[in-house]
PDB file of N, CA and C in Angstrom:
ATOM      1  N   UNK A   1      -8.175 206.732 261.957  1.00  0.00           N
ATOM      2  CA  UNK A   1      -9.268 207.545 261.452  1.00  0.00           C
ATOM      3  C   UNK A   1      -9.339 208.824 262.283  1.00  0.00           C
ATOM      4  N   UNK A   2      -9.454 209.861 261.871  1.00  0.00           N
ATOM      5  CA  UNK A   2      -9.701 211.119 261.830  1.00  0.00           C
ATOM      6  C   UNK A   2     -11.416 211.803 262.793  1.00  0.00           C
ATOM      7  N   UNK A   3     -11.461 210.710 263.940  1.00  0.00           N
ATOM      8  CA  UNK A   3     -12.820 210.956 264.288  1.00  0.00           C
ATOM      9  C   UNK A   3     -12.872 212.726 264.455  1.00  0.00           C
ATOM     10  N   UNK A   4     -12.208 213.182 265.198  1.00  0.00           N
ATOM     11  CA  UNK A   4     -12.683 214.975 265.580  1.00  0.00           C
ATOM     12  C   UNK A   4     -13.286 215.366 264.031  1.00  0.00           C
ATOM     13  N   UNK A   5     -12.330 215.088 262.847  1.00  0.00           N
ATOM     14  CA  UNK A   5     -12.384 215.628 261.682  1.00  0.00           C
ATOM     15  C   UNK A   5     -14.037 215.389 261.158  1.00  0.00           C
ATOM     16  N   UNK A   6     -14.461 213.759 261.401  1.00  0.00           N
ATOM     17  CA  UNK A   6     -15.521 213.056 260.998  1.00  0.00           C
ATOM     18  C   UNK A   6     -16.595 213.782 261.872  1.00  0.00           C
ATOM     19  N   UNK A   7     -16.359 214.316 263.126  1.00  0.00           N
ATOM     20  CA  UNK A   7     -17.142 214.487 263.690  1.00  0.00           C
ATOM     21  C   UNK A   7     -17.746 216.435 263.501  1.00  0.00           C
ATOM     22  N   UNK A   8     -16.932 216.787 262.881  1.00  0.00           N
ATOM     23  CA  UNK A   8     -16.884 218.185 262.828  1.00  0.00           C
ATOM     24  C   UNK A   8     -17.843 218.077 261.539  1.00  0.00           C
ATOM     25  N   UNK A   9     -17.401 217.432 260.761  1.00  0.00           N
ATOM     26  CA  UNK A   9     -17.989 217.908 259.471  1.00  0.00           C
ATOM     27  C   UNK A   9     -19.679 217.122 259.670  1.00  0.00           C
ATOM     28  N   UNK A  10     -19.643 216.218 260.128  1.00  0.00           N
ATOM     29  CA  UNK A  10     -21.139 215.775 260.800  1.00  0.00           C
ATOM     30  C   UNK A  10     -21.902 216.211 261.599  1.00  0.00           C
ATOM     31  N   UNK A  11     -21.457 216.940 262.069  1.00  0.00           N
ATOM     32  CA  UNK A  11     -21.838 218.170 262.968  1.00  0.00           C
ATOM     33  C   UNK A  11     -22.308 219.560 262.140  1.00  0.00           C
ATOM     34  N   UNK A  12     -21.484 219.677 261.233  1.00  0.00           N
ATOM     35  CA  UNK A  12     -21.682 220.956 260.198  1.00  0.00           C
ATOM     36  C   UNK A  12     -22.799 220.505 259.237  1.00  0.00           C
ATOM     37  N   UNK A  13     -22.822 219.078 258.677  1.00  0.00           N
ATOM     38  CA  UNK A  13     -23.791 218.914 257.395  1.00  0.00           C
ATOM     39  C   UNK A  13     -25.345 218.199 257.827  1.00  0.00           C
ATOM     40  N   UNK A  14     -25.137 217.404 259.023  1.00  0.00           N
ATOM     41  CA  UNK A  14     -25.922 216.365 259.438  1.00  0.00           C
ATOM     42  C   UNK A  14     -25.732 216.098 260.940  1.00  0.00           C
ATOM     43  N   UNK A  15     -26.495 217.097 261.618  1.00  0.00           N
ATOM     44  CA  UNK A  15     -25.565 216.564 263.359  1.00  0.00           C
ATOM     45  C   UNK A  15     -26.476 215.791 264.478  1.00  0.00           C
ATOM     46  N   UNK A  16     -27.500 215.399 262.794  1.00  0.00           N
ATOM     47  CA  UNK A  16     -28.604 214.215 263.754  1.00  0.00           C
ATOM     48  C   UNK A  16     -27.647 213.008 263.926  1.00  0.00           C
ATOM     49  N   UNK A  17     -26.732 213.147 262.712  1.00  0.00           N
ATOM     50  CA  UNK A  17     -26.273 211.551 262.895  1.00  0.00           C
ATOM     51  C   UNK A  17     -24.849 211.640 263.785  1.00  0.00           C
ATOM     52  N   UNK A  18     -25.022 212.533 264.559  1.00  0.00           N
ATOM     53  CA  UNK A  18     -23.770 212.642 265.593  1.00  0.00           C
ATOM     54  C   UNK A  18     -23.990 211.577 267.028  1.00  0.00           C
ATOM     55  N   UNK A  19     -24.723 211.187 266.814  1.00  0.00           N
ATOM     56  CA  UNK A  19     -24.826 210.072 267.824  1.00  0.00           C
ATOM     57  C   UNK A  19     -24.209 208.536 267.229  1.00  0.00           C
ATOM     58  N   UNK A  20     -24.567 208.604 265.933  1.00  0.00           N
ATOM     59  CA  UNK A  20     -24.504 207.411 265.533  1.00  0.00           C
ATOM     60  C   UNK A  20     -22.904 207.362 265.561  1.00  0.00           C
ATOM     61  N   UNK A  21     -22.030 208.451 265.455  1.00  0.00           N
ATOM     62  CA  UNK A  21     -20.890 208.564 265.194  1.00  0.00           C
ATOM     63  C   UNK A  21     -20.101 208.279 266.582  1.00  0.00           C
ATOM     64  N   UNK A  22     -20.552 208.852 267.670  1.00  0.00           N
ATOM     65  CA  UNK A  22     -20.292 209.054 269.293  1.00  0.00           C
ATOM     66  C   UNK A  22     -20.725 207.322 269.464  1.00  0.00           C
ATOM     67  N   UNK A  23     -22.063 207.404 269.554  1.00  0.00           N
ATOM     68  CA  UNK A  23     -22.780 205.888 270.452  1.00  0.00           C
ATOM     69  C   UNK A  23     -21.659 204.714 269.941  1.00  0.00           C
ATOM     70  N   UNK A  24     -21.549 204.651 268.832  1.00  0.00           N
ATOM     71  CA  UNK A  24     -20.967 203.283 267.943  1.00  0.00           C
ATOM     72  C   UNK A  24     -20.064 203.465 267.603  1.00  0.00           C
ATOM     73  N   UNK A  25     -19.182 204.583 267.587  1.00  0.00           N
ATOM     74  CA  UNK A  25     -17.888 204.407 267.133  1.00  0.00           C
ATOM     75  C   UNK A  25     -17.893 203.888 265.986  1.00  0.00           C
ATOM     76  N   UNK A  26     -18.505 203.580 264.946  1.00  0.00           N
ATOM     77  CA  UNK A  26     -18.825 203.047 263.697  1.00  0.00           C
ATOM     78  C   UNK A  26     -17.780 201.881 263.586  1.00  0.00           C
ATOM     79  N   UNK A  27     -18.129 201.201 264.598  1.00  0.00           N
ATOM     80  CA  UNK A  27     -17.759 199.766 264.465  1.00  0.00           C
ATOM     81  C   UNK A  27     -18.808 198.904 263.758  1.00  0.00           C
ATOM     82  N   UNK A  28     -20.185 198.898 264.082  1.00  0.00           N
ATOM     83  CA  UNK A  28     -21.182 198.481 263.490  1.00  0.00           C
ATOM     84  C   UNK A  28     -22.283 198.761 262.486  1.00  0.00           C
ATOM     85  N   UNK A  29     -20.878 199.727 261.669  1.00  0.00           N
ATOM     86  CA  UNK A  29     -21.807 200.518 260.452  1.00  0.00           C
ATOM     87  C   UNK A  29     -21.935 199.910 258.983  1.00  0.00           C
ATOM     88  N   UNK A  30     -23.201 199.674 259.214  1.00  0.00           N
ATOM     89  CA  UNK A  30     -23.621 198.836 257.665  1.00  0.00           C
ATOM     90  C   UNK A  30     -23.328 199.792 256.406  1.00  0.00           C
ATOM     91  N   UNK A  31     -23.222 199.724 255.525  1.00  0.00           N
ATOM     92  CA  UNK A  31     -22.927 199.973 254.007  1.00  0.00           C
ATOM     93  C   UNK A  31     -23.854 201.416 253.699  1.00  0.00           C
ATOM     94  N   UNK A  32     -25.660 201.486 254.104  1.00  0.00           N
ATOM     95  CA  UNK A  32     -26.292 202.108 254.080  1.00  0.00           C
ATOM     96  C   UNK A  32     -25.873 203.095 254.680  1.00  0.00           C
ATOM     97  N   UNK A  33     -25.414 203.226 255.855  1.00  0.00           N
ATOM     98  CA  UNK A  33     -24.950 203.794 256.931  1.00  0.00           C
ATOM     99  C   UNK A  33     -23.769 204.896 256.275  1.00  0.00           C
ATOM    100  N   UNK A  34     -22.865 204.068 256.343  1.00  0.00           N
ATOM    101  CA  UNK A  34     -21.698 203.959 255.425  1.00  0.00           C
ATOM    102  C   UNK A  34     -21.567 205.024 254.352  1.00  0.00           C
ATOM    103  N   UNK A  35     -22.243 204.698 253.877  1.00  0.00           N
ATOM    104  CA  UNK A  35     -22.403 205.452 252.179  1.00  0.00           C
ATOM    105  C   UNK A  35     -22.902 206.774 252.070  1.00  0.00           C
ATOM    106  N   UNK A  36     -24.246 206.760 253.419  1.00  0.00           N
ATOM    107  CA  UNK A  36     -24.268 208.311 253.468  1.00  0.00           C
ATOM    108  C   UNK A  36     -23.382 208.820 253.957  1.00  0.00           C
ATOM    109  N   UNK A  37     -22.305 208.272 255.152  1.00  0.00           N
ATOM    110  CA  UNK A  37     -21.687 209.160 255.964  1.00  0.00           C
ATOM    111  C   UNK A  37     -20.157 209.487 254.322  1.00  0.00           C
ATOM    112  N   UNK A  38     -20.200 208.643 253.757  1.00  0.00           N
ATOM    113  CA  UNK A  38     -19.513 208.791 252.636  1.00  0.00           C
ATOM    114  C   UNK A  38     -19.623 210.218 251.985  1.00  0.00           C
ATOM    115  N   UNK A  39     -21.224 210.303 251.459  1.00  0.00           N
ATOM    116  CA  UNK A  39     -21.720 211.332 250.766  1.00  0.00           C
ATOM    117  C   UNK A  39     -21.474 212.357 251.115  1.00  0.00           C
ATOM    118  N   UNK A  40     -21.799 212.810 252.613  1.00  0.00           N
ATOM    119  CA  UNK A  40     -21.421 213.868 253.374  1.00  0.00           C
ATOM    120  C   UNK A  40     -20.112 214.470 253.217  1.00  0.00           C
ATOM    121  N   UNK A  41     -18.858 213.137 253.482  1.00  0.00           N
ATOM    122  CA  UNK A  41     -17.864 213.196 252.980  1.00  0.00           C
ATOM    123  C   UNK A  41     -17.796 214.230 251.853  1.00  0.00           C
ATOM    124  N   UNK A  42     -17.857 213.679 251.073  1.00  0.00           N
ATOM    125  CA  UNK A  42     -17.550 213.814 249.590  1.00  0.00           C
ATOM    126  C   UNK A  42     -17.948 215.146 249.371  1.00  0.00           C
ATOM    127  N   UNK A  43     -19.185 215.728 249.574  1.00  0.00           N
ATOM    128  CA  UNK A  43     -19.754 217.000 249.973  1.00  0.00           C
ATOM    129  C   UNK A  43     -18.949 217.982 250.246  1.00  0.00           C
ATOM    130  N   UNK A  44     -18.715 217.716 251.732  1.00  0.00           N
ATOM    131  CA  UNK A  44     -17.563 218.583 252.486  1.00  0.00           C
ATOM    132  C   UNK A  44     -15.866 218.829 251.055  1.00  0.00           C
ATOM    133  N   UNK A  45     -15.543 217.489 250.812  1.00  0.00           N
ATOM    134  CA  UNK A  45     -14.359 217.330 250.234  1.00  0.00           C
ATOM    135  C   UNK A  45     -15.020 218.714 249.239  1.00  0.00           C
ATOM    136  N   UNK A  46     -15.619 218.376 248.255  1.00  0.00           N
ATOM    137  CA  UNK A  46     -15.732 219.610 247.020  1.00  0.00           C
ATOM    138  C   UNK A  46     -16.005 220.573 247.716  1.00  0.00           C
ATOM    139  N   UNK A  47     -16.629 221.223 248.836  1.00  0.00           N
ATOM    140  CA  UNK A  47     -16.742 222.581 248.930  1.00  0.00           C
ATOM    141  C   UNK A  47     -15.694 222.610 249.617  1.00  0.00           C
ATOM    142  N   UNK A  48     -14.758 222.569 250.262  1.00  0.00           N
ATOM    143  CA  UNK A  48     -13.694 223.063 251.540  1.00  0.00           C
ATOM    144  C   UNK A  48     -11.956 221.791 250.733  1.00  0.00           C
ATOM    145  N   UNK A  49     -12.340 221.426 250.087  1.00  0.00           N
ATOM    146  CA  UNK A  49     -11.404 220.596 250.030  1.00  0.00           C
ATOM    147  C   UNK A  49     -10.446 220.989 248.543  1.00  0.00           C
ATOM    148  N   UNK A  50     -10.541 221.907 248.043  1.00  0.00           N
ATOM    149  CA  UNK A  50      -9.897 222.034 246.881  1.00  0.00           C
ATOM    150  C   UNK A  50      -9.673 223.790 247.280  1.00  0.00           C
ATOM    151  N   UNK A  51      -8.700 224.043 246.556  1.00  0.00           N
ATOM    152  CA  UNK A  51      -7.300 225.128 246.768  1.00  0.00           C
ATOM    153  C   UNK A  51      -8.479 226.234 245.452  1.00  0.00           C
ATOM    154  N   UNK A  52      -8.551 225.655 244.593  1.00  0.00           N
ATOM    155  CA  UNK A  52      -8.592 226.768 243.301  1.00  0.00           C
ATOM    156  C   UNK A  52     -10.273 226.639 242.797  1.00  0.00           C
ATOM    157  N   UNK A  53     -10.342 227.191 241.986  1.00  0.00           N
ATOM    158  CA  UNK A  53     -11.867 227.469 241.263  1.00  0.00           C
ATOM    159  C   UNK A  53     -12.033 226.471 240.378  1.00  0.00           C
ATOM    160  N   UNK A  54     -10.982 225.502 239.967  1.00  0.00           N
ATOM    161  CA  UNK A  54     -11.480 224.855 238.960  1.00  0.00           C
ATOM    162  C   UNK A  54     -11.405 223.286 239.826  1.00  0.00           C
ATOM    163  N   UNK A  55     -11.354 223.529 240.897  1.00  0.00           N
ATOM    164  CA  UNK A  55     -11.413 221.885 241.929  1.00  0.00           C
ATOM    165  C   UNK A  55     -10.330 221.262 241.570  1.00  0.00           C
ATOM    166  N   UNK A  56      -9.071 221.291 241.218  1.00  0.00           N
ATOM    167  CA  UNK A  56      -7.885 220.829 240.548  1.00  0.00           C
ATOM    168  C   UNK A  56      -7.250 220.369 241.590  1.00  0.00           C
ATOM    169  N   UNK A  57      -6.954 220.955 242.592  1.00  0.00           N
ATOM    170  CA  UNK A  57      -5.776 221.141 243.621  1.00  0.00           C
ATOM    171  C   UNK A  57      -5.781 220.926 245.170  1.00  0.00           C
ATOM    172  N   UNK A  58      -6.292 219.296 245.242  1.00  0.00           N
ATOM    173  CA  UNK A  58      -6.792 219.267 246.638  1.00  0.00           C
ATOM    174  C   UNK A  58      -5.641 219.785 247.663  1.00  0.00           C
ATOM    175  N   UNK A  59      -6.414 220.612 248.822  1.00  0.00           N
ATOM    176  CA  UNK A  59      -5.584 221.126 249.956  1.00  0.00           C
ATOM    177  C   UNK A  59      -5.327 220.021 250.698  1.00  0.00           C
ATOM    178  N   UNK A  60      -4.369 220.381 252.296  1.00  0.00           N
ATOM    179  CA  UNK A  60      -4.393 219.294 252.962  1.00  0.00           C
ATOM    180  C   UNK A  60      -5.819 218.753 253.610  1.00  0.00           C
ATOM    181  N   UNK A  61      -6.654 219.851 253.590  1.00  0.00           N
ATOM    182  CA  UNK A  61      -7.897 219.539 254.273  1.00  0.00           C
ATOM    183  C   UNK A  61      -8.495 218.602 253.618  1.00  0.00           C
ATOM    184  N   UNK A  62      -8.714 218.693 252.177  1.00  0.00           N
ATOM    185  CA  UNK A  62      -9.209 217.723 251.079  1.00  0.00           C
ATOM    186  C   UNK A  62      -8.496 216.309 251.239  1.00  0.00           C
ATOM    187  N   UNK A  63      -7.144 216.479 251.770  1.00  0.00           N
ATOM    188  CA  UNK A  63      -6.642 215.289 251.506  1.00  0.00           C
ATOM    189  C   UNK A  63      -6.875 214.553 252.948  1.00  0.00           C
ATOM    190  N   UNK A  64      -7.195 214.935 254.022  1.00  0.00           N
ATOM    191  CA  UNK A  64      -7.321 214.742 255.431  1.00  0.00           C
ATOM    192  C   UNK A  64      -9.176 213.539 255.551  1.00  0.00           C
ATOM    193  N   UNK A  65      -9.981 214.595 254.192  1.00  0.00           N
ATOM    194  CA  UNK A  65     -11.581 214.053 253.879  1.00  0.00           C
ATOM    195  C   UNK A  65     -11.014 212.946 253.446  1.00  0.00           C
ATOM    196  N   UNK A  66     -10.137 212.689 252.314  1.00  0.00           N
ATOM    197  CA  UNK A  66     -10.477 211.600 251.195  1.00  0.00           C
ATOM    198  C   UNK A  66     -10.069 210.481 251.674  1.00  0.00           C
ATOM    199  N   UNK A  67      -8.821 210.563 253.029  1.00  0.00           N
ATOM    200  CA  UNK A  67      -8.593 209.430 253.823  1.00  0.00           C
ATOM    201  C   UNK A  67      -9.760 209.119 254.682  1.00  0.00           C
ATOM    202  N   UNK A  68     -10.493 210.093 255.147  1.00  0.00           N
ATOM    203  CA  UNK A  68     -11.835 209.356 256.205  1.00  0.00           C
ATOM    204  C   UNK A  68     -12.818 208.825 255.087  1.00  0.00           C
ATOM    205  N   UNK A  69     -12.754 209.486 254.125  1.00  0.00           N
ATOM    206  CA  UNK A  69     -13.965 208.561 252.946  1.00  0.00           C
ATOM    207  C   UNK A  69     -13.247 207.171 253.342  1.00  0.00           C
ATOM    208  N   UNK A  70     -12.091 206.673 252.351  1.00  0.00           N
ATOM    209  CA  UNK A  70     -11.616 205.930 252.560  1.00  0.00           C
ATOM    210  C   UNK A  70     -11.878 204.762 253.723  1.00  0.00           C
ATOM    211  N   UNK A  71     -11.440 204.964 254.920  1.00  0.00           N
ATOM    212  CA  UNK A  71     -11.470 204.916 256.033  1.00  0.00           C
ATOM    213  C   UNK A  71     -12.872 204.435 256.316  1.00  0.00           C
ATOM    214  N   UNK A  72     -13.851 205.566 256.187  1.00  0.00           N
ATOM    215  CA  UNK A  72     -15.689 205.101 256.671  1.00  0.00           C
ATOM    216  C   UNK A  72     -15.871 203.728 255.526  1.00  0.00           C
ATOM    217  N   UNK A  73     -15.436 203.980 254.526  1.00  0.00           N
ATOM    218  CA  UNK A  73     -15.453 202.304 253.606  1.00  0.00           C
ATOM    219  C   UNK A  73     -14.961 201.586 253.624  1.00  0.00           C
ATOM    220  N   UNK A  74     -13.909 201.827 254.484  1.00  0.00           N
ATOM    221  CA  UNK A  74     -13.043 200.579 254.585  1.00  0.00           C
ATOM    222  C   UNK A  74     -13.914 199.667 255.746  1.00  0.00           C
ATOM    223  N   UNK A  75     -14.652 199.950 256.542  1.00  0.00           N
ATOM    224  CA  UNK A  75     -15.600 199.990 257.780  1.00  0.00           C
ATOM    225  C   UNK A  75     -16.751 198.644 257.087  1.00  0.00           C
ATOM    226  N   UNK A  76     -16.750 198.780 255.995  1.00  0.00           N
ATOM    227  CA  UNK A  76     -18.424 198.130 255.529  1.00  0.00           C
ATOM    228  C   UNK A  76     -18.031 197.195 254.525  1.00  0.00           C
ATOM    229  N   UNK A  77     -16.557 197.857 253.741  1.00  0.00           N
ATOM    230  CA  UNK A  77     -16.528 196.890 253.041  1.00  0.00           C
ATOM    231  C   UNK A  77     -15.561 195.358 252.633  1.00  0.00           C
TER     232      UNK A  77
END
């Protein structure tokens, strides 16, 4: 997992929950937990994560998010 990456963009959208990310290492991250840090995800992915205007063409950056989505769910579920 991609923590600097996880941690940058949690830092950029939400950097209350930068502790939760640091303290726990999201070893002990429930689903709730989980799902927002997902959302955020997903967030980041559509604005910074696609090449063109019509969202078609994920960059590597997009593709770098969709493995930590991945990744933060693989965590809960």
């Amino acid at each position: 997992m991609d923590i600097k990456l996880l941690e940058e963009i949690v830092l950029k959208r939400e950097p209350e929950l930068i502790n939760v990310i640091k303290d726990s290492n999201l070893e002990n991250i429930n689903s709730d937990s989980g799902n927002h840090i997902r959302g955020i995800l997903t967030d980041e992915l559509i604005e910074t994560g696609m090449d063109d205007s019509e969202d078609s063409n994920i960059n590597a950056r997009g593709k770098a998010i969709e493995k930590l989505i991945d990744d933060v769910g693989n965590l809960f579920m």
